[in-house]
Protein backbone atom coordinates (compact mmCIF):
# COMPACT_ATOMS: atom_id res chain seq x y z
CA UNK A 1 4.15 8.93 23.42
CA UNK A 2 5.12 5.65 22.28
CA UNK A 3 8.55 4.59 21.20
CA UNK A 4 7.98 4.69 17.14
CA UNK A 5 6.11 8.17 17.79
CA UNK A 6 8.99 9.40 19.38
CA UNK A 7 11.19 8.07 16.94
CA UNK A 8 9.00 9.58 13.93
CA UNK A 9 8.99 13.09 15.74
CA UNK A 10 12.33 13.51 16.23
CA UNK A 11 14.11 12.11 13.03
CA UNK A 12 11.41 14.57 11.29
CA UNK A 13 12.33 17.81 13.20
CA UNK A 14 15.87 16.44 12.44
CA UNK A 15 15.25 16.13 8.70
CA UNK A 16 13.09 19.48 8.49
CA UNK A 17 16.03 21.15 9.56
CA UNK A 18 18.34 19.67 7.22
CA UNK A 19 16.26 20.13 4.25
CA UNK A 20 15.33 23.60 5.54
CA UNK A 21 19.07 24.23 5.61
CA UNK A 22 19.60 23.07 2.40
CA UNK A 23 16.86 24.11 0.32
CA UNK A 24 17.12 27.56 1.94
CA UNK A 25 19.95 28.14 -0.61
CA UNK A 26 18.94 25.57 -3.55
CA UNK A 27 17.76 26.82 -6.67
CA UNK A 28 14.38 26.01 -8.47
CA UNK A 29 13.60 26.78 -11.80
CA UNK A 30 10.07 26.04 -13.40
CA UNK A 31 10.96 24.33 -16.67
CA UNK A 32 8.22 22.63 -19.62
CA UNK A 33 9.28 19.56 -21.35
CA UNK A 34 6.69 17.97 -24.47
CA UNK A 35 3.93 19.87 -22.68
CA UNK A 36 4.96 18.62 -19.20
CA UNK A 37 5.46 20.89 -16.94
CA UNK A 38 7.94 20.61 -14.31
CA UNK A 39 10.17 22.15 -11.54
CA UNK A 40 13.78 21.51 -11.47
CA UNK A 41 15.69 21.65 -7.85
CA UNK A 42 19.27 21.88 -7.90
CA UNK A 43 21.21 22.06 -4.48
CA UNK A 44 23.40 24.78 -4.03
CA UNK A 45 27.04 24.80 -4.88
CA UNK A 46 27.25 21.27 -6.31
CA UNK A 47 28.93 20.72 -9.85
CA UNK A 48 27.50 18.14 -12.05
CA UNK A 49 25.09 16.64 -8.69
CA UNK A 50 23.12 13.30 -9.60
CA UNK A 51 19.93 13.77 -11.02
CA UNK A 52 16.67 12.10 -9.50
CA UNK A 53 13.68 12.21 -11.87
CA UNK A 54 10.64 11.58 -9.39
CA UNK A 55 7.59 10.10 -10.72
CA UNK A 56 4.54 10.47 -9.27
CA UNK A 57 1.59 7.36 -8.54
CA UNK A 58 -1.76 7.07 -9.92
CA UNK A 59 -4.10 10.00 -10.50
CA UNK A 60 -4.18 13.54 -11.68
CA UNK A 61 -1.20 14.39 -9.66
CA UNK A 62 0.63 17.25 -9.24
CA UNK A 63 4.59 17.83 -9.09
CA UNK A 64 4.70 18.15 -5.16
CA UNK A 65 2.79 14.38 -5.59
CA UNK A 66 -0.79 16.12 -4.58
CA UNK A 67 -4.27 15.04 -5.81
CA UNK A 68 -7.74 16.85 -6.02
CA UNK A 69 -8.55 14.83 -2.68
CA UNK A 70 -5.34 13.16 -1.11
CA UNK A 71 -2.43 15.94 -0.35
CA UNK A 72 0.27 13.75 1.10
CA UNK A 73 3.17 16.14 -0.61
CA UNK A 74 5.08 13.02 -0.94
CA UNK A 75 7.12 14.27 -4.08
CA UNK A 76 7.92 17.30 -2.74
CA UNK A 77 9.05 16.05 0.80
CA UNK A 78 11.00 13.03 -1.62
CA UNK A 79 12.64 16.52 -3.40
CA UNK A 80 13.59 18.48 -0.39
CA UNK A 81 15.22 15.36 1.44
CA UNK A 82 17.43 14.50 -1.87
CA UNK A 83 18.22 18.17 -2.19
CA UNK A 84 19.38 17.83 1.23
CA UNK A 85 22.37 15.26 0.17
CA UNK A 86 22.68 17.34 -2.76
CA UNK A 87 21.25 15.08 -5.64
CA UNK A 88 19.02 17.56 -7.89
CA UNK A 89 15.24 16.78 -8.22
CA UNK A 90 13.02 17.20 -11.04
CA UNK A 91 9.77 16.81 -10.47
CA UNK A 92 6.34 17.10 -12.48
CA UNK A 93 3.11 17.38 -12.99
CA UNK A 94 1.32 14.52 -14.48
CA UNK A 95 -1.28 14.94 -17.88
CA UNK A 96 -4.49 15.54 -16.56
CA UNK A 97 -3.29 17.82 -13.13
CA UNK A 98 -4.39 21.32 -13.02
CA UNK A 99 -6.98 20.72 -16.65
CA UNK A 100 -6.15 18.75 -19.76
CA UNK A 101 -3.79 20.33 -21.89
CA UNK A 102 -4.58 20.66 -26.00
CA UNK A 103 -1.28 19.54 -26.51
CA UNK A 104 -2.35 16.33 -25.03
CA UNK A 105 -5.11 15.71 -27.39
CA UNK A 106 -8.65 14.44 -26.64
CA UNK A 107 -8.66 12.35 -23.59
CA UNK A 108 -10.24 9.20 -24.65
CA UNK A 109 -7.31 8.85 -27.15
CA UNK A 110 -4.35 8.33 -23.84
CA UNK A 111 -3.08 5.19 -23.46
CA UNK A 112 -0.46 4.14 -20.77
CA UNK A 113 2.71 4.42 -22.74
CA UNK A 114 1.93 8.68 -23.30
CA UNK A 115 2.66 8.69 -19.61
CA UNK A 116 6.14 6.84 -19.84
CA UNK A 117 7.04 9.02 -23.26
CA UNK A 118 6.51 11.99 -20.85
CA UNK A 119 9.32 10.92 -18.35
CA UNK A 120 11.35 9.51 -21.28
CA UNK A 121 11.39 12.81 -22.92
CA UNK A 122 12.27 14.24 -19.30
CA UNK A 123 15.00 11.95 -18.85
CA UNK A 124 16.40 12.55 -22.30
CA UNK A 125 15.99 16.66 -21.39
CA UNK A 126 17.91 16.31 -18.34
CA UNK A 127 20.98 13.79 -20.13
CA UNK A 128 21.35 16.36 -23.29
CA UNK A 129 21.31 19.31 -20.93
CA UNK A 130 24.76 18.59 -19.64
CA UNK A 131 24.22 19.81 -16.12
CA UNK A 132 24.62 16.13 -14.60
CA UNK A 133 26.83 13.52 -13.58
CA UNK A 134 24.00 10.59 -13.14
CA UNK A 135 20.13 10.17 -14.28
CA UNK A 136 18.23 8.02 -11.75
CA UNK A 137 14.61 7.59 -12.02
CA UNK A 138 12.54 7.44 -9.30
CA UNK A 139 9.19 5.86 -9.27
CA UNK A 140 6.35 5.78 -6.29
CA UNK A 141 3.40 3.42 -6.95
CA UNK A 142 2.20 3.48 -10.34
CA UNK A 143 4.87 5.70 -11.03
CA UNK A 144 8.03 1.93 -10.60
CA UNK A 145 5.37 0.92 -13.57
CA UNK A 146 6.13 3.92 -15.81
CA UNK A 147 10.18 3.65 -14.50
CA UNK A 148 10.31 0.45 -15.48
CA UNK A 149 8.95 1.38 -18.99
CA UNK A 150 11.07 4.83 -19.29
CA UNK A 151 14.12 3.02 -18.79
CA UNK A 152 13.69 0.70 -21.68
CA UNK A 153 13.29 3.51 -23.72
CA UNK A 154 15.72 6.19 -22.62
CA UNK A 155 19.10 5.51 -21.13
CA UNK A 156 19.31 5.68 -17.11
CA UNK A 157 21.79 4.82 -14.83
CA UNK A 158 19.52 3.64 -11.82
CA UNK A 159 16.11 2.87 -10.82
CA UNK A 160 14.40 3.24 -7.48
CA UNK A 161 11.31 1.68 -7.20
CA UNK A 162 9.18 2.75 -3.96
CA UNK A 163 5.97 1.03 -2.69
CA UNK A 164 5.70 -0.03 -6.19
CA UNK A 165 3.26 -3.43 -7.31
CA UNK A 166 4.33 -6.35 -9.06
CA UNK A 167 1.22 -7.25 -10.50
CA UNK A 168 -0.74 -5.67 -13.43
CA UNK A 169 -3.37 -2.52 -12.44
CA UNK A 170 -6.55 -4.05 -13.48
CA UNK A 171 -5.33 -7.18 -11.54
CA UNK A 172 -4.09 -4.71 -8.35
CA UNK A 173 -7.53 -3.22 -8.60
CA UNK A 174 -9.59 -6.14 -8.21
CA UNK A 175 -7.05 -7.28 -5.47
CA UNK A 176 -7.81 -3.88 -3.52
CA UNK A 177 -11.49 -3.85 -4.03
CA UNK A 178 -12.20 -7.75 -3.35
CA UNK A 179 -10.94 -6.20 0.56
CA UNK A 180 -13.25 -3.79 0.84
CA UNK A 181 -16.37 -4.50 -0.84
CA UNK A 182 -19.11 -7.62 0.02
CA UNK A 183 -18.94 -10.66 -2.91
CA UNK A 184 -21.98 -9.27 -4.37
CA UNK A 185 -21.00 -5.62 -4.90
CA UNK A 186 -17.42 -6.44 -5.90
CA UNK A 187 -18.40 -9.71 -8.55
CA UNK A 188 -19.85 -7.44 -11.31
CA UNK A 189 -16.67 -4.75 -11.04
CA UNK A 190 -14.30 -7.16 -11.14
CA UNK A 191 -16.61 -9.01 -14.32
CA UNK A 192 -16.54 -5.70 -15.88
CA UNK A 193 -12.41 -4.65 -15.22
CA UNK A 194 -11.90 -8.63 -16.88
CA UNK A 195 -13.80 -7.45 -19.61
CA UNK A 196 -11.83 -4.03 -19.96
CA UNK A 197 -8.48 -5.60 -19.82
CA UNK A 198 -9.81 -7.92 -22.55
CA UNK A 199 -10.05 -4.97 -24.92
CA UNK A 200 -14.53 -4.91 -24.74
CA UNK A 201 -16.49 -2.17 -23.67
CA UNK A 202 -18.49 -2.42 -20.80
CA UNK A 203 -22.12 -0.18 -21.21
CA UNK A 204 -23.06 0.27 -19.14
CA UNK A 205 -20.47 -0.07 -16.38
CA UNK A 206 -21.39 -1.58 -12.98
CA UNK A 207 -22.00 0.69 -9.65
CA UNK A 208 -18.84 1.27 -8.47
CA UNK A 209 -16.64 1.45 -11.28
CA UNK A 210 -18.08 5.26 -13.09
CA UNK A 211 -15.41 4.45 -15.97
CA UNK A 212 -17.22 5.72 -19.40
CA UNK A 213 -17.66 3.74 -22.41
CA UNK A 214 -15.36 6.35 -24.33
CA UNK A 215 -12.68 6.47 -21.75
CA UNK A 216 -12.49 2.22 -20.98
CA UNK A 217 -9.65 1.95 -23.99
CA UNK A 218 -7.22 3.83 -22.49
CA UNK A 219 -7.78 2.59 -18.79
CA UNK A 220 -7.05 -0.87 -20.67
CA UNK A 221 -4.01 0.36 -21.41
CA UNK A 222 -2.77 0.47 -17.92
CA UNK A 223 -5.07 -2.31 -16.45
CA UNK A 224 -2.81 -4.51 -19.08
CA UNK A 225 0.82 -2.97 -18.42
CA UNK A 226 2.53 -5.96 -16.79
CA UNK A 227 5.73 -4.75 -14.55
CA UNK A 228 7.77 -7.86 -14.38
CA UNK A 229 8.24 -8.84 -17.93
CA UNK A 230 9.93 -5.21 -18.85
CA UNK A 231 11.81 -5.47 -15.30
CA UNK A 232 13.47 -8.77 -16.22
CA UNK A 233 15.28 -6.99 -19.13
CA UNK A 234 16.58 -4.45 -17.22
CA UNK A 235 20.32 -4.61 -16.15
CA UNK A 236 20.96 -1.72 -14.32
CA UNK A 237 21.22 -1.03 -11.01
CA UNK A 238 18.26 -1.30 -9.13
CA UNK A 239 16.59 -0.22 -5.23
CA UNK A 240 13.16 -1.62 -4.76
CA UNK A 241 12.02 -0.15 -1.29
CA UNK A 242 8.86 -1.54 0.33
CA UNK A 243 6.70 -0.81 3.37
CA UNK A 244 4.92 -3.19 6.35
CA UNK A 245 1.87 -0.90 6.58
CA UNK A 246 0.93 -0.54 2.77
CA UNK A 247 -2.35 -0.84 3.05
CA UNK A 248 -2.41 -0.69 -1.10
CA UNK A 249 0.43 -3.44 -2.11
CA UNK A 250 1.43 -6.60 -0.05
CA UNK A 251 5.29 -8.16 0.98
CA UNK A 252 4.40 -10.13 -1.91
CA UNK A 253 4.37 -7.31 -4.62
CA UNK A 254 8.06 -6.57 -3.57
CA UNK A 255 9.63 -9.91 -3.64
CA UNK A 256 7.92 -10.97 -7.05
CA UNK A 257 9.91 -7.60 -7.90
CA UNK A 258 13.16 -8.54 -6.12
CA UNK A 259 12.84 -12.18 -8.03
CA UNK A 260 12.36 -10.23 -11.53
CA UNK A 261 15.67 -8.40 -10.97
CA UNK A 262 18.11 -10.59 -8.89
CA UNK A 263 20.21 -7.86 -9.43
CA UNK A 264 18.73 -5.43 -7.63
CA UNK A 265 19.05 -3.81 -3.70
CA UNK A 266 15.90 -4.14 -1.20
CA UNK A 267 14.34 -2.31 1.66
CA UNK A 268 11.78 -3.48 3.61
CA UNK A 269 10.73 -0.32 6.18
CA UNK A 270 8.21 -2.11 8.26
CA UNK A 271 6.29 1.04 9.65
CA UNK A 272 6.13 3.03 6.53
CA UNK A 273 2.87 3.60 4.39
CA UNK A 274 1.51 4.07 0.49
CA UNK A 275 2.59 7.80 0.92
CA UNK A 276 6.44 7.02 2.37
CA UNK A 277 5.63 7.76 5.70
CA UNK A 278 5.86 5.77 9.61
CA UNK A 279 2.33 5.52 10.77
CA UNK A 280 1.31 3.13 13.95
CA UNK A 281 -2.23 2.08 12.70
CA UNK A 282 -4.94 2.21 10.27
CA UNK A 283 -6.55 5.27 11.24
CA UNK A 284 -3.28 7.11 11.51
CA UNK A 285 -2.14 5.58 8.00
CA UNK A 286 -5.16 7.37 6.57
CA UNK A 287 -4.54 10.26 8.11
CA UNK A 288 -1.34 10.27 6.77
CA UNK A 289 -2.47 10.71 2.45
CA UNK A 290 -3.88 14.28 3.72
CA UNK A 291 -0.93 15.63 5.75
CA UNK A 292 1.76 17.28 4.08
CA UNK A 293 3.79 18.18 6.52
CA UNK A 294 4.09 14.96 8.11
CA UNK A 295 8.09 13.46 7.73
CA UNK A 296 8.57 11.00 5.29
CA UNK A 297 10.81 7.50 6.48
CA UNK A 298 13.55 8.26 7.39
CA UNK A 299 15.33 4.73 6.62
CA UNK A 300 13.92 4.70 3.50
CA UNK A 301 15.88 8.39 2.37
CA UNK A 302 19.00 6.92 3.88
CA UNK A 303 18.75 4.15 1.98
CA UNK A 304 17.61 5.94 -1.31
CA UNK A 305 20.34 8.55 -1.23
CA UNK A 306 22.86 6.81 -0.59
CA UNK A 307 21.68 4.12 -3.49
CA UNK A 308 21.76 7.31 -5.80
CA UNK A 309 24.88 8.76 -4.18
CA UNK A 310 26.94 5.36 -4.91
CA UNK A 311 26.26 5.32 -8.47
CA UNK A 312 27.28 8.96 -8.78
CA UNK A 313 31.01 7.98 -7.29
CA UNK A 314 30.22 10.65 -5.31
């Protein structure tokens, strides 16, 4: 076993057990916010605990951060670990997980910001209930994007920001498929995502990129939501936490962040992953977005609790 194996393995039995212990006793509660639907984690015996509002990446994703084909759990492992230091956890599950709600309306009529009104009107739930001392939001991937966003609209006190890009989507996109696919498969998709961002309607749309006609308006919407403009206005406090085997964002993403918000605190974990995690190469790294049970960084919950901790004088 080599030494960052052995590492991994034991600070995960060593964090199993403490969020074991701790969660064995916390109470969660099922709650529905605007249509959202959510569970809410409180740890036991703590008056008025910090509140972290996690918020999942991109996709259909569920509130333990879960896809129809990648189950990394990473929201839920995120939930049990904060629990653990006794900072309460909402988490929830994005529009489109489990079916498309009526409530929602018809699904060629979402556009980005319907995703950051959800966690504003979570945020706000969790401030007017009373029940906390702080509201921190917590964004993975996609999710920093909508953070950034929520916490224009809807008063936080601190914003993590984990494995989270700098750039705008349709722009991350063609970054992400220019690695993987040969210059003559890849020119026509990134043609047709220039086009999309542009506000026209690609029909039909290359091989490669299945995006319909009806649907391309509100995938502008996101291609176009650009993190850093929205992140220079911010002057709270801010964590941006980054990892050295992302094989979705580069060093790059998180120092364009960093330089955005001068204010802000940074981690660099240089063996964690997309999905929070220590992996030792590529084929273990995609392992990794389909095991659940698999520890997240350890570093990188020190570091995040103890960011959240701090601002709750606690």
């Amino acid at each position: 076993m080599t030494r960052l194996r052995m590492r991994t393995a034991l600070a995960g039995i060593a964090a199993l057990l403490a969020a074991f212990a701790a969660n064995a006793s916390a109470e969660e509660t099922k709650v529905t916010v605007a249509a959202i639907d959510a569970v809410l984690t409180m740890p036991a015996g703590v008056e008025k605990p910090p509140v972290a509002l996690l918020i999942a990446g991109s996709g259909t994703v569920d509130h333990d951060g879960n896809g129809p084909q990648m189950k990394p759990a990473t929201l839920k492992k995120l939930s049990d670990q904060l629990v653990a230091h006794n900072i309460a956890t909402p988490r929830y599950d994005k529009r489109g997980a489990g079916g498309w709600k009526p409530e929602f309306g018809k699904p060629e009529d979402f556009r980005f910001k319907d995703f950051v009104q959800d966690a504003s009107a979570l945020a706000k739930y969790l401030r007017d209930s009373g029940k906390f001392s702080k509201i921190i939001l917590v964004g993975h991937s996609e999710g920093g994007l909508v953070a950034i966003l929520a916490a224009q609209q809807q008063t936080a006190d601190r914003l993590v920001l984990l494995a989270t890009a700098a750039r705008k989507q349709g722009d991350l996109l063609k970054a992400q498929l220019e690695k993987k696919l040969s210059p003559e498969a890849y020119a026509p998709i990134a043609k047709a995502v220039d086009t999309i961002m542009a506000g026209q309607i690609v029909d039909p749309p290359p091989q490669g990129l299945p995006i319909p006609p009806a649907m391309q308006p509100s995938l502008a919407s996101s291609f176009n939501q650009d993190p850093i403009d929205p992140l220079q206005k911010l002057t709270l406090p801010i964590l941006i936490v980054a990892g050295g085997r992302d094989l979705q964002l580069a060093r790059v993403d998180m120092i364009a962040l960093s330089t955005a918000a001068p204010q802000a605190k940074t981690a660099w974990e240089p063996d964690m992953n997309h999905v929070l995690v220590d992996v030792t190469n590529d084929a273990d790294n995609l392992a990794a977005y389909g095991q659940s049970d698999r520890p997240l960084d350890r570093d990188m919950i020190d570091e995040v609790a103890a960011f959240i901790l701090e601002g709750a004088g606690r």
